[in-house]
C-alpha atoms as a PDB file:
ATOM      1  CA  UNK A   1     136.590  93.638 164.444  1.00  0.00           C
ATOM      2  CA  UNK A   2     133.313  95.345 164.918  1.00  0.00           C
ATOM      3  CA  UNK A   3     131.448  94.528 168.321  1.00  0.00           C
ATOM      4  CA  UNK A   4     127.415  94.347 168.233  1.00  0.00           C
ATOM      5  CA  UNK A   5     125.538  95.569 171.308  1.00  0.00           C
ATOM      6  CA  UNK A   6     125.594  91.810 172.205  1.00  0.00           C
ATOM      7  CA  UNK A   7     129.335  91.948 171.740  1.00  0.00           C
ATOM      8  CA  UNK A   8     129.248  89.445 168.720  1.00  0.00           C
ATOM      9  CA  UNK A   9     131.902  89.768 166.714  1.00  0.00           C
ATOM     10  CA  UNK A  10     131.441  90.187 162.753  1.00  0.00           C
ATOM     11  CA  UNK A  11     132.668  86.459 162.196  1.00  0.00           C
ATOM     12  CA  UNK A  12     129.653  85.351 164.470  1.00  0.00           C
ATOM     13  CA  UNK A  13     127.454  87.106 163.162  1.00  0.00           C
ATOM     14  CA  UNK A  14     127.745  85.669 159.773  1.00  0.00           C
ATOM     15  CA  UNK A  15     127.550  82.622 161.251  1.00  0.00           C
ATOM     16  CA  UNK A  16     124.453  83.237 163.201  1.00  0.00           C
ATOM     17  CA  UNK A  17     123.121  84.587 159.967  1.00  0.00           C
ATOM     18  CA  UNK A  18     123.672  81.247 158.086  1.00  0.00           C
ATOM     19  CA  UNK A  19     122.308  79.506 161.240  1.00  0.00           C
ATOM     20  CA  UNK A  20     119.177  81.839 160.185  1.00  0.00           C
ATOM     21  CA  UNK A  21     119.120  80.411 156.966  1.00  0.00           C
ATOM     22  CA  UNK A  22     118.842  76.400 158.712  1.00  0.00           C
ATOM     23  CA  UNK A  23     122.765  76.319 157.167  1.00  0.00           C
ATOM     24  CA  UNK A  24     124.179  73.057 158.957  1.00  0.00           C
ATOM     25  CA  UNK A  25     127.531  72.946 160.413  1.00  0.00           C
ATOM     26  CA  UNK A  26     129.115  71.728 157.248  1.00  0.00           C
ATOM     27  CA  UNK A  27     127.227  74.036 155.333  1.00  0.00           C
ATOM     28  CA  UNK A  28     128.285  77.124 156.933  1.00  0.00           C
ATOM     29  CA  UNK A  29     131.829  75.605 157.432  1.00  0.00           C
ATOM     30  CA  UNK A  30     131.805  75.176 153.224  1.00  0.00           C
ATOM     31  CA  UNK A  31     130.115  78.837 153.186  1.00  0.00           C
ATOM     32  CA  UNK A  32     132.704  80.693 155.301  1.00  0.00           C
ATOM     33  CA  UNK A  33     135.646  78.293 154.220  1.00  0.00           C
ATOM     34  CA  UNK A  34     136.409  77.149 157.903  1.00  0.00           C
ATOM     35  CA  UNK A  35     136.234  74.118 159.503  1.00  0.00           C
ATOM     36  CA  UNK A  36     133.758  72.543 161.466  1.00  0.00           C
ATOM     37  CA  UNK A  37     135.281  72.979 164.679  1.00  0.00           C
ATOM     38  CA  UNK A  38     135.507  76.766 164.395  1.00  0.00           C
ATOM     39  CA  UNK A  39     131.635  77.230 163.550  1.00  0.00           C
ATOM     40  CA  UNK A  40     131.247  75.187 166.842  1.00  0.00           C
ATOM     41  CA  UNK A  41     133.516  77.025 168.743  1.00  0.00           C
ATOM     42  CA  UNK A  42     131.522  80.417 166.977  1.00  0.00           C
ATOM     43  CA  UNK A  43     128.405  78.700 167.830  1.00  0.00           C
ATOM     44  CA  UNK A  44     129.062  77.862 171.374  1.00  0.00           C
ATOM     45  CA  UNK A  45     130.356  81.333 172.143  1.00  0.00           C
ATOM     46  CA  UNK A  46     127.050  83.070 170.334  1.00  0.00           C
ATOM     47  CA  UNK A  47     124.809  81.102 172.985  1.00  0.00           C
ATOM     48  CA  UNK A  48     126.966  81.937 175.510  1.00  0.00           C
ATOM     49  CA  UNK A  49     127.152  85.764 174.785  1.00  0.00           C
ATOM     50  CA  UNK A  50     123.315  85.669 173.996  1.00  0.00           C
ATOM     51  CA  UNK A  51     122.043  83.589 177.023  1.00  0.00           C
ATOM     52  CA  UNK A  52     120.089  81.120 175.178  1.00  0.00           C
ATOM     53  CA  UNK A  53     121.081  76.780 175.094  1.00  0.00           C
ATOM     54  CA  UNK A  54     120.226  76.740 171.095  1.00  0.00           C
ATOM     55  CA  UNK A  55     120.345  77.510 168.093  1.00  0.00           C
ATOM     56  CA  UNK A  56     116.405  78.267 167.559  1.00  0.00           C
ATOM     57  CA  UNK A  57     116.827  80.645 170.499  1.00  0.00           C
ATOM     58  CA  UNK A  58     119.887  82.587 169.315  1.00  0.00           C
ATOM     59  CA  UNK A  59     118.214  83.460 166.110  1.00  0.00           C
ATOM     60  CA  UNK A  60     115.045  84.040 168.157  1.00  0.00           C
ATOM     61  CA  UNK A  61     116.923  86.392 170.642  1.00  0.00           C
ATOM     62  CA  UNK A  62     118.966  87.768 168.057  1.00  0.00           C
ATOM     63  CA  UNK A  63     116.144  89.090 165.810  1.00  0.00           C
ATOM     64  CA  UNK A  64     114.084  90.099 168.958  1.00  0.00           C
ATOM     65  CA  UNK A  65     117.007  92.421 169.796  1.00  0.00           C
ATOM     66  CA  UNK A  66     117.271  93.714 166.089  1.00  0.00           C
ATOM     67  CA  UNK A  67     120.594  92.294 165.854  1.00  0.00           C
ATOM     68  CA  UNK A  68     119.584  89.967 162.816  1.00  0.00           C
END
């Protein structure tokens, strides 16, 4: 997989792109045919890799840094 200066993988970044969008959970699970537990296991490891304890500020850091 490709790697983003923030080390997110492609898979997270789809999901952080969704996340973007206001996508819930289910929605991105239905969107990217995974389950719910995988977009919170993508989720969880975006805020870890990005620093930040939410979803507001992952998209927040993530466009600040050009990465969205």
């Amino acid at each position: 997989m490709r790697k983003t200066n923030e080390n997110l993988t492609q898979r997270e970044l789809e999901v952080l792109r969704l996340c973007a969008k206001g996508y819930t959970n289910t929605k991105i699970a239905n969107e990217l045919m995974i389950s719910n537990h995988t977009v919170k296991a993508h989720i969880s490891s975006i805020l870890d890799k990005l620093k930040v304890s939410c979803r507001l500020l992952a998209v927040t850091v993530a466009i600040q840094k050009e990465i969205l």
